[in-house]
C-alpha atoms as a PDB file:
ATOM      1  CA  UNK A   1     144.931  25.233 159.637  1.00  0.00           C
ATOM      2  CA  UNK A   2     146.104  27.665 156.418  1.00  0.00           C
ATOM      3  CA  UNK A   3     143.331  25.675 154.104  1.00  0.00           C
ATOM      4  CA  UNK A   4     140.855  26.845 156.627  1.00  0.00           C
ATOM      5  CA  UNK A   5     141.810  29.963 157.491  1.00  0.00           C
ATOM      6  CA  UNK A   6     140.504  31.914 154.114  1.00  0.00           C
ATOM      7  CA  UNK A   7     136.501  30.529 154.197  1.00  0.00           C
ATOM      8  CA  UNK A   8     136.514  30.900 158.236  1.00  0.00           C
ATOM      9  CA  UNK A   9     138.567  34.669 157.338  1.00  0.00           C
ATOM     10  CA  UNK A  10     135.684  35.107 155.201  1.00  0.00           C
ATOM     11  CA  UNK A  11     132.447  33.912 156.391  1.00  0.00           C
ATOM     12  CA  UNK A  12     133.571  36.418 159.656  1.00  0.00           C
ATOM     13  CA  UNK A  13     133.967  39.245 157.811  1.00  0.00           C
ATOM     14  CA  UNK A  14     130.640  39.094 156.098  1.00  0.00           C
ATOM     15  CA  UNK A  15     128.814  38.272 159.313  1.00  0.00           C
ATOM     16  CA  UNK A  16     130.470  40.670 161.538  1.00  0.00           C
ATOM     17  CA  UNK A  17     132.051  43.781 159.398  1.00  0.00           C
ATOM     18  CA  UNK A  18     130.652  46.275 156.693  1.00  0.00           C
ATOM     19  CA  UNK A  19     133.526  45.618 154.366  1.00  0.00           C
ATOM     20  CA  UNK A  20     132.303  45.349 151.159  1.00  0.00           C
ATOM     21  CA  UNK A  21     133.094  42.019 148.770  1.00  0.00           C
ATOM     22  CA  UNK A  22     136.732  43.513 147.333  1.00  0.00           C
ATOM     23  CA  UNK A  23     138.060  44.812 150.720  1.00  0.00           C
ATOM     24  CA  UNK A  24     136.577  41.619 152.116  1.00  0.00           C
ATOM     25  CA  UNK A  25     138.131  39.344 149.874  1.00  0.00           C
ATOM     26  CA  UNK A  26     141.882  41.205 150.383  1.00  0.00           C
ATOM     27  CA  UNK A  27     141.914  40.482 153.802  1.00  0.00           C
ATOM     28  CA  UNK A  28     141.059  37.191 153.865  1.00  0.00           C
ATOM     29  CA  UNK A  29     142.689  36.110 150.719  1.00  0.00           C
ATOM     30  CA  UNK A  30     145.863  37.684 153.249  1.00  0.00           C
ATOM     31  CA  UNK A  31     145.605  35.195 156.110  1.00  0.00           C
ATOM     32  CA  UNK A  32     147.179  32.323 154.899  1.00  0.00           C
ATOM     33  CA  UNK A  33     150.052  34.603 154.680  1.00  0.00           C
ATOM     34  CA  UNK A  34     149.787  36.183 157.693  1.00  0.00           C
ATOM     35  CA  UNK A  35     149.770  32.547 159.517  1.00  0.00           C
ATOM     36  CA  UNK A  36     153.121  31.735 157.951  1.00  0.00           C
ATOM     37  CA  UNK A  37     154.197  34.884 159.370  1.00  0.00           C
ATOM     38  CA  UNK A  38     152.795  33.837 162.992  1.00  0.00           C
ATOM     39  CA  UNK A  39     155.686  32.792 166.158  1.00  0.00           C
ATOM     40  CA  UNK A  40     155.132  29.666 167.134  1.00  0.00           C
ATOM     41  CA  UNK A  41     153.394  29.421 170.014  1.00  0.00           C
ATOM     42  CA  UNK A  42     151.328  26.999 172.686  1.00  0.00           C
ATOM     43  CA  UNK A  43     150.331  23.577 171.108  1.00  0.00           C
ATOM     44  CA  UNK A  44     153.131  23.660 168.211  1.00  0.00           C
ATOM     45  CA  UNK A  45     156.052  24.091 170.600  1.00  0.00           C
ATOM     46  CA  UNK A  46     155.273  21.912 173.499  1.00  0.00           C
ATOM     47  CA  UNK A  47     153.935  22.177 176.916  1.00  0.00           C
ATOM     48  CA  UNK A  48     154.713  24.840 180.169  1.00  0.00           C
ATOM     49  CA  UNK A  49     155.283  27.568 177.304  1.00  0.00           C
ATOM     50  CA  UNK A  50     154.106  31.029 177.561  1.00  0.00           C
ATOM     51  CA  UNK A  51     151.796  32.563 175.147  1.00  0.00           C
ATOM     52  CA  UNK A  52     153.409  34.140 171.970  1.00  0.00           C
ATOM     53  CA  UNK A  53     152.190  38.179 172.194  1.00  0.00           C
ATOM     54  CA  UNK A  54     151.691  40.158 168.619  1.00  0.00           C
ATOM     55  CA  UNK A  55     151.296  43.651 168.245  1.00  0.00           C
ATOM     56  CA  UNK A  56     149.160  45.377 165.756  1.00  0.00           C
ATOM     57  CA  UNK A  57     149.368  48.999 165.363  1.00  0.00           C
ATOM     58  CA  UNK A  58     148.326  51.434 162.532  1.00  0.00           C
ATOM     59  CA  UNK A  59     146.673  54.673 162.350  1.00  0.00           C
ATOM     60  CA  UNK A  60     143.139  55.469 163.117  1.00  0.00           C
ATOM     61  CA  UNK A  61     140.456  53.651 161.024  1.00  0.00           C
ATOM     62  CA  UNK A  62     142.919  51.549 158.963  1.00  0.00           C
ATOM     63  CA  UNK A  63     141.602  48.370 160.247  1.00  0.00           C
ATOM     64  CA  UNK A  64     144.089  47.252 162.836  1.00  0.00           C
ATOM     65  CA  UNK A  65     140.520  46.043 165.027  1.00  0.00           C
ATOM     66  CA  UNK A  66     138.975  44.230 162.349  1.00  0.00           C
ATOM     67  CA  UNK A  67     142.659  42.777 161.609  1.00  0.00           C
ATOM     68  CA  UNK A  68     142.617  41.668 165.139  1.00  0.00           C
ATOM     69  CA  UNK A  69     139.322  40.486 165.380  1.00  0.00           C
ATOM     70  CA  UNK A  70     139.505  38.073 162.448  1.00  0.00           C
ATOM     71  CA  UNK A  71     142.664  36.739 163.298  1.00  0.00           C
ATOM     72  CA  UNK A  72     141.372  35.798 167.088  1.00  0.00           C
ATOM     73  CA  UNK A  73     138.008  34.271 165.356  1.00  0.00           C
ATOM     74  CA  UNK A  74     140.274  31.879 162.917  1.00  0.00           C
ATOM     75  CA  UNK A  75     142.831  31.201 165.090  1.00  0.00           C
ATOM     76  CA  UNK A  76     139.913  30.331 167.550  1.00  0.00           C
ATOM     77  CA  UNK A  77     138.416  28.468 165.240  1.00  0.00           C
ATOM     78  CA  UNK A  78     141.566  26.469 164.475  1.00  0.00           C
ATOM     79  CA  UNK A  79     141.314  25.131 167.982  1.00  0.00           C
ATOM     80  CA  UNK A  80     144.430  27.953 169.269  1.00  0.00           C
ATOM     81  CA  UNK A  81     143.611  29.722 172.634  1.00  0.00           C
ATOM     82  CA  UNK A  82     143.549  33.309 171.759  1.00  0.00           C
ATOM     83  CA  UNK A  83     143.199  36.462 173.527  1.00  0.00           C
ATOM     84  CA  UNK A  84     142.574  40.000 172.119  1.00  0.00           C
ATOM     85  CA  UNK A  85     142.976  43.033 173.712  1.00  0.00           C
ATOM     86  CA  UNK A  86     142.669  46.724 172.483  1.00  0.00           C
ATOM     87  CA  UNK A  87     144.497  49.495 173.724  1.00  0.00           C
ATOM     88  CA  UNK A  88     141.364  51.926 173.093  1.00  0.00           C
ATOM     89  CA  UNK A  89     139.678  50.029 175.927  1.00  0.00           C
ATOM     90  CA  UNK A  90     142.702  51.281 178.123  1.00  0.00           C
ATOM     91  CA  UNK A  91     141.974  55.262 177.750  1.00  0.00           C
ATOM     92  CA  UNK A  92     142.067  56.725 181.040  1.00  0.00           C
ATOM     93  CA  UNK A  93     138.444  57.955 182.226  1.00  0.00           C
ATOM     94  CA  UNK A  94     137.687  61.145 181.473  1.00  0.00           C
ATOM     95  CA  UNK A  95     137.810  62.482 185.226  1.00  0.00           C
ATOM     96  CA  UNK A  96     141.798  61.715 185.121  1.00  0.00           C
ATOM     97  CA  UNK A  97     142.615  63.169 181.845  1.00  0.00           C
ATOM     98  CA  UNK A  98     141.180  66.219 183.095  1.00  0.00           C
ATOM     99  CA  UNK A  99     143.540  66.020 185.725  1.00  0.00           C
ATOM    100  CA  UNK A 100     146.316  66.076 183.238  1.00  0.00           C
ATOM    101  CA  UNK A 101     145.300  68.778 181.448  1.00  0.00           C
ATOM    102  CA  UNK A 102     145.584  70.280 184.563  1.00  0.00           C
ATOM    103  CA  UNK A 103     148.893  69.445 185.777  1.00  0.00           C
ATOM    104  CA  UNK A 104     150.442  68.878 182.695  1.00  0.00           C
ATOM    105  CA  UNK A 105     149.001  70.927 179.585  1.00  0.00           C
ATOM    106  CA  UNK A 106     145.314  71.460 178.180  1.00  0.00           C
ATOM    107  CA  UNK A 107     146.055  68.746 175.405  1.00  0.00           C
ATOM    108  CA  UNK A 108     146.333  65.850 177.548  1.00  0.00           C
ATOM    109  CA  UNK A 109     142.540  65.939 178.074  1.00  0.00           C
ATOM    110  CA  UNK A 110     141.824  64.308 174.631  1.00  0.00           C
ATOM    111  CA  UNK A 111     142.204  60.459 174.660  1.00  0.00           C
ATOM    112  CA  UNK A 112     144.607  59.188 171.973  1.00  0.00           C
ATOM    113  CA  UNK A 113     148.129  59.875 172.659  1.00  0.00           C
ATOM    114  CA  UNK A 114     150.409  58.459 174.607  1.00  0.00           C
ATOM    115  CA  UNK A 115     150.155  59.413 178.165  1.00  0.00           C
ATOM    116  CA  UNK A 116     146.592  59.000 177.773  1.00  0.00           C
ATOM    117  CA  UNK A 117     145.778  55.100 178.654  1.00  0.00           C
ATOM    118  CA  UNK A 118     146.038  53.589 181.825  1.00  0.00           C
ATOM    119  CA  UNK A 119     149.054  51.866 180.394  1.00  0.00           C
ATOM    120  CA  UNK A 120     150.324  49.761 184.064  1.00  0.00           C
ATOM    121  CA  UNK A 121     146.672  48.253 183.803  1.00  0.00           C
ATOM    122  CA  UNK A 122     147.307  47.140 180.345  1.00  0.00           C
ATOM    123  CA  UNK A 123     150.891  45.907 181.539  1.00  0.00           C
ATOM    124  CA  UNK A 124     149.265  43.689 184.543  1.00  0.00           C
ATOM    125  CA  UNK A 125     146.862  42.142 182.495  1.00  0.00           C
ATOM    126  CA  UNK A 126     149.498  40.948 179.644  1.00  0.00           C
ATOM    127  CA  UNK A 127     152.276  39.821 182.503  1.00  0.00           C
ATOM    128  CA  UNK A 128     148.331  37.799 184.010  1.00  0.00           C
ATOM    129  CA  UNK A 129     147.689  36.559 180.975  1.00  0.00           C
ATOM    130  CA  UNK A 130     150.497  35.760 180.406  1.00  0.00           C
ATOM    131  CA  UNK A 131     150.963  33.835 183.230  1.00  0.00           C
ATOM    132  CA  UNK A 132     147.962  32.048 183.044  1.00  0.00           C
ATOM    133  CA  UNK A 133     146.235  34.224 185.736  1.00  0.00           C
ATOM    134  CA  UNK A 134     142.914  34.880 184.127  1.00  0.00           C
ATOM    135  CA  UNK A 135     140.900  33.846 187.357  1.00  0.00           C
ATOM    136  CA  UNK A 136     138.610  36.984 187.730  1.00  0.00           C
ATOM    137  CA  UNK A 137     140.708  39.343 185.275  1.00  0.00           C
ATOM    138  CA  UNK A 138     138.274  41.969 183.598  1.00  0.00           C
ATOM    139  CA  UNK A 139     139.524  44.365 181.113  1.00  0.00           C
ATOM    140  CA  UNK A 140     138.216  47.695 180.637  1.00  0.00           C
ATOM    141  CA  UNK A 141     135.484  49.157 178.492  1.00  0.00           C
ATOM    142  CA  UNK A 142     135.708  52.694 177.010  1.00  0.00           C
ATOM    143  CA  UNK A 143     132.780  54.250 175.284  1.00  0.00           C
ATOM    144  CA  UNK A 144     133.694  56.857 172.716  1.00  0.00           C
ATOM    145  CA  UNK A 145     130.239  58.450 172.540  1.00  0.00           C
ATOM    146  CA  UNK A 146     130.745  59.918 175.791  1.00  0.00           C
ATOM    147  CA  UNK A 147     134.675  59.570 175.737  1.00  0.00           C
ATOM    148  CA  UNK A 148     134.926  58.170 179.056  1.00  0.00           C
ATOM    149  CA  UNK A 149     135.382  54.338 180.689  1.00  0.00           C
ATOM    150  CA  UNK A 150     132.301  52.662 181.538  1.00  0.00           C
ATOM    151  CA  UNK A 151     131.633  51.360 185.240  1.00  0.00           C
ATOM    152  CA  UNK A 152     131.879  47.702 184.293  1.00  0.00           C
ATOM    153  CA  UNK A 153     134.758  45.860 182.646  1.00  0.00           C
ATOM    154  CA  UNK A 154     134.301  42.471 180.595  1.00  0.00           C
ATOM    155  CA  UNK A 155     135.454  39.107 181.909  1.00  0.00           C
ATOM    156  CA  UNK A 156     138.118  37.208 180.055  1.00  0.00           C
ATOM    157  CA  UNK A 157     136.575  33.606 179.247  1.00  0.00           C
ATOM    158  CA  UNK A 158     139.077  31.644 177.545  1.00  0.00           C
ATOM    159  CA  UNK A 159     140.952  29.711 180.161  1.00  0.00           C
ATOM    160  CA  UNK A 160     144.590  28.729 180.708  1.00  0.00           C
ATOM    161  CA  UNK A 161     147.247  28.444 178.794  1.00  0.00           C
ATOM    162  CA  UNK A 162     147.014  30.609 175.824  1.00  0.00           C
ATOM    163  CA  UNK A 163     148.514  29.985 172.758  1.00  0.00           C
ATOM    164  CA  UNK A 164     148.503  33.735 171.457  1.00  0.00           C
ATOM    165  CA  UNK A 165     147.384  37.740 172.945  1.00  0.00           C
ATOM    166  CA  UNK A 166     146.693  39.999 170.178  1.00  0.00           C
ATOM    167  CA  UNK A 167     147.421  43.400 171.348  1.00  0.00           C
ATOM    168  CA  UNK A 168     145.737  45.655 169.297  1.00  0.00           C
ATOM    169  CA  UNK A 169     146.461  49.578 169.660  1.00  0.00           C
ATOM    170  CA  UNK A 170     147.421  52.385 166.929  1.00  0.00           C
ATOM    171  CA  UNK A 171     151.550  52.843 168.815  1.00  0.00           C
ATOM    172  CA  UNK A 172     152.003  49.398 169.870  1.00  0.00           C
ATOM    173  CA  UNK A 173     155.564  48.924 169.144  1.00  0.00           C
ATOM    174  CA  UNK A 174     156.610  51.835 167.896  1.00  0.00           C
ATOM    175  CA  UNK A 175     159.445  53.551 168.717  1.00  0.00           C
ATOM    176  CA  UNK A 176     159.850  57.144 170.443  1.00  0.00           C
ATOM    177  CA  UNK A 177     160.867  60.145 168.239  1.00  0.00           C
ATOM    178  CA  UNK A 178     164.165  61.703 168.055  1.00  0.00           C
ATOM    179  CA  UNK A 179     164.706  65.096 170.258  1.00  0.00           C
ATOM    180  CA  UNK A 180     164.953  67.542 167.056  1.00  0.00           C
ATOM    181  CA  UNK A 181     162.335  66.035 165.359  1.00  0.00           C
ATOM    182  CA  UNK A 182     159.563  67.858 167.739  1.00  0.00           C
ATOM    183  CA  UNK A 183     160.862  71.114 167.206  1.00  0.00           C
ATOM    184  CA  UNK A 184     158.815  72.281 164.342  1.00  0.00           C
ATOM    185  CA  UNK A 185     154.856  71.875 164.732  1.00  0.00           C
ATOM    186  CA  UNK A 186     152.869  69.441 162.320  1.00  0.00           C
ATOM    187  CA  UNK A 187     149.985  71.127 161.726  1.00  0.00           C
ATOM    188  CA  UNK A 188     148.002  74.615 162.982  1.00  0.00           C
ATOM    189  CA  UNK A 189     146.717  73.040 166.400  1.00  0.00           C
ATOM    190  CA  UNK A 190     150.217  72.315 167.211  1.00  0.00           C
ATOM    191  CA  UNK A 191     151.643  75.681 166.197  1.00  0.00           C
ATOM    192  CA  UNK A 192     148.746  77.530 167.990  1.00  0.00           C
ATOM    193  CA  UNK A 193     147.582  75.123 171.058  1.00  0.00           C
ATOM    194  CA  UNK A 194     151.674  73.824 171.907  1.00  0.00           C
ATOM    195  CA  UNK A 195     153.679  76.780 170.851  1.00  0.00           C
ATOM    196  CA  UNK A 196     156.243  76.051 173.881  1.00  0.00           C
ATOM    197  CA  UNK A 197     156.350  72.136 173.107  1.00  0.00           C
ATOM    198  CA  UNK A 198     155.381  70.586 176.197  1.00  0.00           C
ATOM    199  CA  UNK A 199     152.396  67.994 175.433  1.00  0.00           C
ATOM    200  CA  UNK A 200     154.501  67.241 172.361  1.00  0.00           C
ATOM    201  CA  UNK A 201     158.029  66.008 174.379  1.00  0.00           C
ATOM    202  CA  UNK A 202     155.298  64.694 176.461  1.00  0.00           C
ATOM    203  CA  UNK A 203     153.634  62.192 174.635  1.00  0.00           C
ATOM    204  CA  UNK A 204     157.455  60.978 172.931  1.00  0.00           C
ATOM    205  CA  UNK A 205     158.346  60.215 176.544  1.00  0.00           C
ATOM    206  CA  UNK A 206     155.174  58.144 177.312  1.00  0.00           C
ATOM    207  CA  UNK A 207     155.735  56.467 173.714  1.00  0.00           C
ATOM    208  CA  UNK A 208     159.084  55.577 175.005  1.00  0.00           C
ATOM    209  CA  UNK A 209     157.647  54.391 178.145  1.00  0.00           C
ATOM    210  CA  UNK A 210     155.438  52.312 175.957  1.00  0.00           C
ATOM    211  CA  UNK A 211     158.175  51.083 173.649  1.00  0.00           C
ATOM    212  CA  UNK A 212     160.630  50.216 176.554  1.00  0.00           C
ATOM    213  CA  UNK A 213     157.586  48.275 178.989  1.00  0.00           C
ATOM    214  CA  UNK A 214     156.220  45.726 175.463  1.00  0.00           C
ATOM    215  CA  UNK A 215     159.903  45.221 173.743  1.00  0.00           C
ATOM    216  CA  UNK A 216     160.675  42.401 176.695  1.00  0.00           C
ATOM    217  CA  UNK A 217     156.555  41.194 176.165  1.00  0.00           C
ATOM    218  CA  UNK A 218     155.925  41.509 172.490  1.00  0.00           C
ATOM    219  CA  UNK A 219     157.553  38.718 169.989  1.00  0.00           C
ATOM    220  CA  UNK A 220     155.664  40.626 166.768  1.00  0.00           C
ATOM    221  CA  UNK A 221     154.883  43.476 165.641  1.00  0.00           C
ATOM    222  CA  UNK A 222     153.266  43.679 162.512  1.00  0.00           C
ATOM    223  CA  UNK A 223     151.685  47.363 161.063  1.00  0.00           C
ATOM    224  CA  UNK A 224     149.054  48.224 158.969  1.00  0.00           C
ATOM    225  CA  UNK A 225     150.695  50.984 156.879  1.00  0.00           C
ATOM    226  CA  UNK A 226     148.025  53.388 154.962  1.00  0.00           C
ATOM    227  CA  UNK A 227     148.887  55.183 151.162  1.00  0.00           C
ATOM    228  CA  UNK A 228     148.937  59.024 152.698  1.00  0.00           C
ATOM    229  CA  UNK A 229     147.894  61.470 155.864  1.00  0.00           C
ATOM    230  CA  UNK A 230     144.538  61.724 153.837  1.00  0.00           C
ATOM    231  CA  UNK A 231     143.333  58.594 153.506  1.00  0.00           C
ATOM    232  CA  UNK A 232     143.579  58.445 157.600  1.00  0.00           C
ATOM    233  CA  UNK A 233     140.988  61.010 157.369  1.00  0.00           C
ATOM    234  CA  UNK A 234     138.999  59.813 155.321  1.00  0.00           C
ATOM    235  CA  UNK A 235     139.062  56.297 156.933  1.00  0.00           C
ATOM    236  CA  UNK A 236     138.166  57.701 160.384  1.00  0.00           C
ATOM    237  CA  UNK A 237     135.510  59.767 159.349  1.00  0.00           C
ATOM    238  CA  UNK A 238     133.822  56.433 157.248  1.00  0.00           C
ATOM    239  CA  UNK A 239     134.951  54.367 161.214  1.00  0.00           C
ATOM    240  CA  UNK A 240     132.767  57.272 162.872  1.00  0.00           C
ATOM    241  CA  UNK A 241     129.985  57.198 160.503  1.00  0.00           C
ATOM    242  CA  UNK A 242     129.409  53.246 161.325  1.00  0.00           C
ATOM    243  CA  UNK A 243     129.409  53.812 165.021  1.00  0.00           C
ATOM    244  CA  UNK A 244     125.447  53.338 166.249  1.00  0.00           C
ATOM    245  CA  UNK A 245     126.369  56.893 167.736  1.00  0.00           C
ATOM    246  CA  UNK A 246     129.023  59.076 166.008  1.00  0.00           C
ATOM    247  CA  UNK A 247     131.148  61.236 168.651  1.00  0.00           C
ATOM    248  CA  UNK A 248     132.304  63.582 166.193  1.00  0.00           C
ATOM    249  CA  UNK A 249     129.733  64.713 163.597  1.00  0.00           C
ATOM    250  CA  UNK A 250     131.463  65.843 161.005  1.00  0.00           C
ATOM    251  CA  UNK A 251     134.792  65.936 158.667  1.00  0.00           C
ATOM    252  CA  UNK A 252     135.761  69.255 160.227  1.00  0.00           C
ATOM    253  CA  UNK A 253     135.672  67.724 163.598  1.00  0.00           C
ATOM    254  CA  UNK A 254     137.536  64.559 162.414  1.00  0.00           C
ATOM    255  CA  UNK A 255     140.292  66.897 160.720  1.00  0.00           C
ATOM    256  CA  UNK A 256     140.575  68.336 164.124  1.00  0.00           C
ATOM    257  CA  UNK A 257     140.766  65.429 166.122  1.00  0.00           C
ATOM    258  CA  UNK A 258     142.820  63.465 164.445  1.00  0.00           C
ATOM    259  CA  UNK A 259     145.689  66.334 164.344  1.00  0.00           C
ATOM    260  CA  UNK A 260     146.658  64.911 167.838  1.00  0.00           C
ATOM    261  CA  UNK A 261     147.512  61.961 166.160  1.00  0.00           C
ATOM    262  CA  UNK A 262     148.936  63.178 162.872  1.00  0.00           C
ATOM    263  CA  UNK A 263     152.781  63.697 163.975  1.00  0.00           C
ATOM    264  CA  UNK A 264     152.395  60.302 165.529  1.00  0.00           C
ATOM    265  CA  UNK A 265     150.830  58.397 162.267  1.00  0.00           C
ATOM    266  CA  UNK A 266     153.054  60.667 159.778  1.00  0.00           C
ATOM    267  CA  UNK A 267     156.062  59.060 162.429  1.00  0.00           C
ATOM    268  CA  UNK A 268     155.154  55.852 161.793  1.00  0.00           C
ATOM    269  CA  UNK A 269     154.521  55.476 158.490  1.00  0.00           C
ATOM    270  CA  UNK A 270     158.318  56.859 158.001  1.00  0.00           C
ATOM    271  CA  UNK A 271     159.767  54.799 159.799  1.00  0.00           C
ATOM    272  CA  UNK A 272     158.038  51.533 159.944  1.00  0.00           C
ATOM    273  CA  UNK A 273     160.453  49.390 158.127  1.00  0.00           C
ATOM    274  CA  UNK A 274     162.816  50.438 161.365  1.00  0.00           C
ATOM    275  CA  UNK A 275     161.152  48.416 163.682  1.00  0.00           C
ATOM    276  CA  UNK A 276     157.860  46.222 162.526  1.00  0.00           C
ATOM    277  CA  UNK A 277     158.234  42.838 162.162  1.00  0.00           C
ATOM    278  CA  UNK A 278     155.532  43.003 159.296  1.00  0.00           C
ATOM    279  CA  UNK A 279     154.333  45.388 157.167  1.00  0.00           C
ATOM    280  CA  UNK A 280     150.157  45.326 156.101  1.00  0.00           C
ATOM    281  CA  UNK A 281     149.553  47.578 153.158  1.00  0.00           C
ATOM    282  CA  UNK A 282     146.181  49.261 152.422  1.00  0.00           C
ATOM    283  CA  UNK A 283     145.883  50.513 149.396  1.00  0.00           C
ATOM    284  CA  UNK A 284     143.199  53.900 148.601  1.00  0.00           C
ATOM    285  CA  UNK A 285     140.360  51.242 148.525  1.00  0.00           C
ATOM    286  CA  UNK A 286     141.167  49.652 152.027  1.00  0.00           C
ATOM    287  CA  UNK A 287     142.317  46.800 150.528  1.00  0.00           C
ATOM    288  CA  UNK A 288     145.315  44.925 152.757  1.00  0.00           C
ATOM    289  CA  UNK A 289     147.765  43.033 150.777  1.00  0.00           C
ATOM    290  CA  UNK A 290     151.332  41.852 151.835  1.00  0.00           C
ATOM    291  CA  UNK A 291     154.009  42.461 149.491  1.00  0.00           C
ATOM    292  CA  UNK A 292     157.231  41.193 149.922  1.00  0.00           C
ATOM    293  CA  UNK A 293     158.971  44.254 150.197  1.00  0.00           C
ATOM    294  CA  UNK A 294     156.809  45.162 153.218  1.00  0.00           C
ATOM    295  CA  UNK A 295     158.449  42.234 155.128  1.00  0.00           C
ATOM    296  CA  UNK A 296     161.034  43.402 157.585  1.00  0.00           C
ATOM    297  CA  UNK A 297     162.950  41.862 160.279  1.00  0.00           C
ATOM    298  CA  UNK A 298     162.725  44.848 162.441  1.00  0.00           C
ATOM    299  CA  UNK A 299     164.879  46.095 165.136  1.00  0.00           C
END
């Protein structure tokens, strides 16, 4: 399976990504790594066992999907029954986030955070898949154009028993934030829009809702950690510019969006050699390599 995985890696990536030849070339030239790295699972450790479940998190536009992605098309390809799923498809629809912003604070309208995905739907559906109870199961589809779910989910077709569920999503895995670390803002839309701290204390207790509900379902969690706070930006404004239609229009709005997320991603990269399993560098090109140093046996 590791011979194959590099010309499968890479023949995807060309057909299906706008990676040029370098960043191309890094990530596939990383999956022979990456599958020494993989729990065993399904058809390498006998029959009646449950699917192994990997978590891949990492800030916006670092290339956790396309990491995801990949890794279900070789591992599919390798004849293992995989399953991805993406946390992004979980947002709650737009109707219900209003509703938050509501009850809760104005923040809690914009999708990202914790708090803001329909996170016991995401639970059922790992616990069915787990299971083997994909009879019928259709996971959700959000469209970020108009930033709200669409009607109709898509079907799961793979059938019984999995070998491995790729759970893709930027704070799969990670762990909450300590009390006196929210006291100071981040950044100016913190300082001005959540002077009294509520939405803040309120996404670190929905991250530690998150943390708590995947520790007992997640056997991996690998992270995709990116050089600097800047090169998020400029990552997610080169992911919005690829879309067929682009939600937010220009750097300015990207800057501004992605400052709900920035005490979040700054979080993480500090303190992912705490808790991931694995650590996926991107360098300022977008290249992923794998040093060993990265490699941690979390907590």
């Amino acid at each position: 399976m590791i011979d194959q995985c590099i010309p499968t890696a890479n023949d995807w990536l060309y057909n299906n990504t706008n990676l040029g030849p370098q960043q191309r070339n890094a990530m596939s030239d990383l999956c022979p790594d990456l599958f020494c790295e993989l729990p065993v699972a399904g058809a390498d450790s006998g029959p009646n066992t449950k699917p192994v479940i990997i978590a891949l998190s990492g800030a916006p536009g670092s290339g956790k999907s396309t990491l995801g992605r990949m890794l279900s098309a070789v591992l599919t390809g390798a004849g293992r029954r995989c399953q991805l799923l993406s946390l992004d498809d979980y947002y709650l629809p737009l109707k219900q986030r209003l509703a938050l912003a509501e009850e809760i604070h104005p923040l809690c309208a914009v999708r990202g955070v914790p708090g803001t995905h329909d996170f016991s739907l995401l639970l059922d559906h790992l616990d069915r898949l787990v299971a083997g109870n994909i009879s019928g199961l259709r996971t959700p589809m959000f469209d970020k154009a108009t930033d709200d779910r669409l009607p109709e989910g898509k079907p799961i077709q793979l059938h019984a028993p999995l070998d491995y569920v790729l759970l893709e999503g930027w704070v799969c895995g990670t762990p909450p934030q300590l009390a006196d670390a929210l006291t100071e803002p981040v950044n100016r839309m913190e300082a001005e829009k959540d002077a009294t701290r509520v939405w803040r204390q309120w996404v670190n207790q929905n991250l530690q809702d998150y943390q708590t509900a995947l520790s007992s379902r997640v056997q991996a969690r690998w992270y995709i950690q990116a050089p600097d706070w800047e090169a998020v930006v400029r990552w997610r404004w080169q992911q919005e510019r690829d879309l067929p239609v682009a939600g937010l229009k220009s750097i300015d709005e990207i800057q501004t969006f992605l400052a709900h997320y920035q005490r979040l991603v700054q979080h993480m990269q500090a303190t992912s050699k705490q808790w991931a399993d694995l650590i996926i560098t991107m360098d300022e090109a977008h290249c992923a390599t794998m040093p060993p140093d990265t490699r941690s046996t979390g907590q």
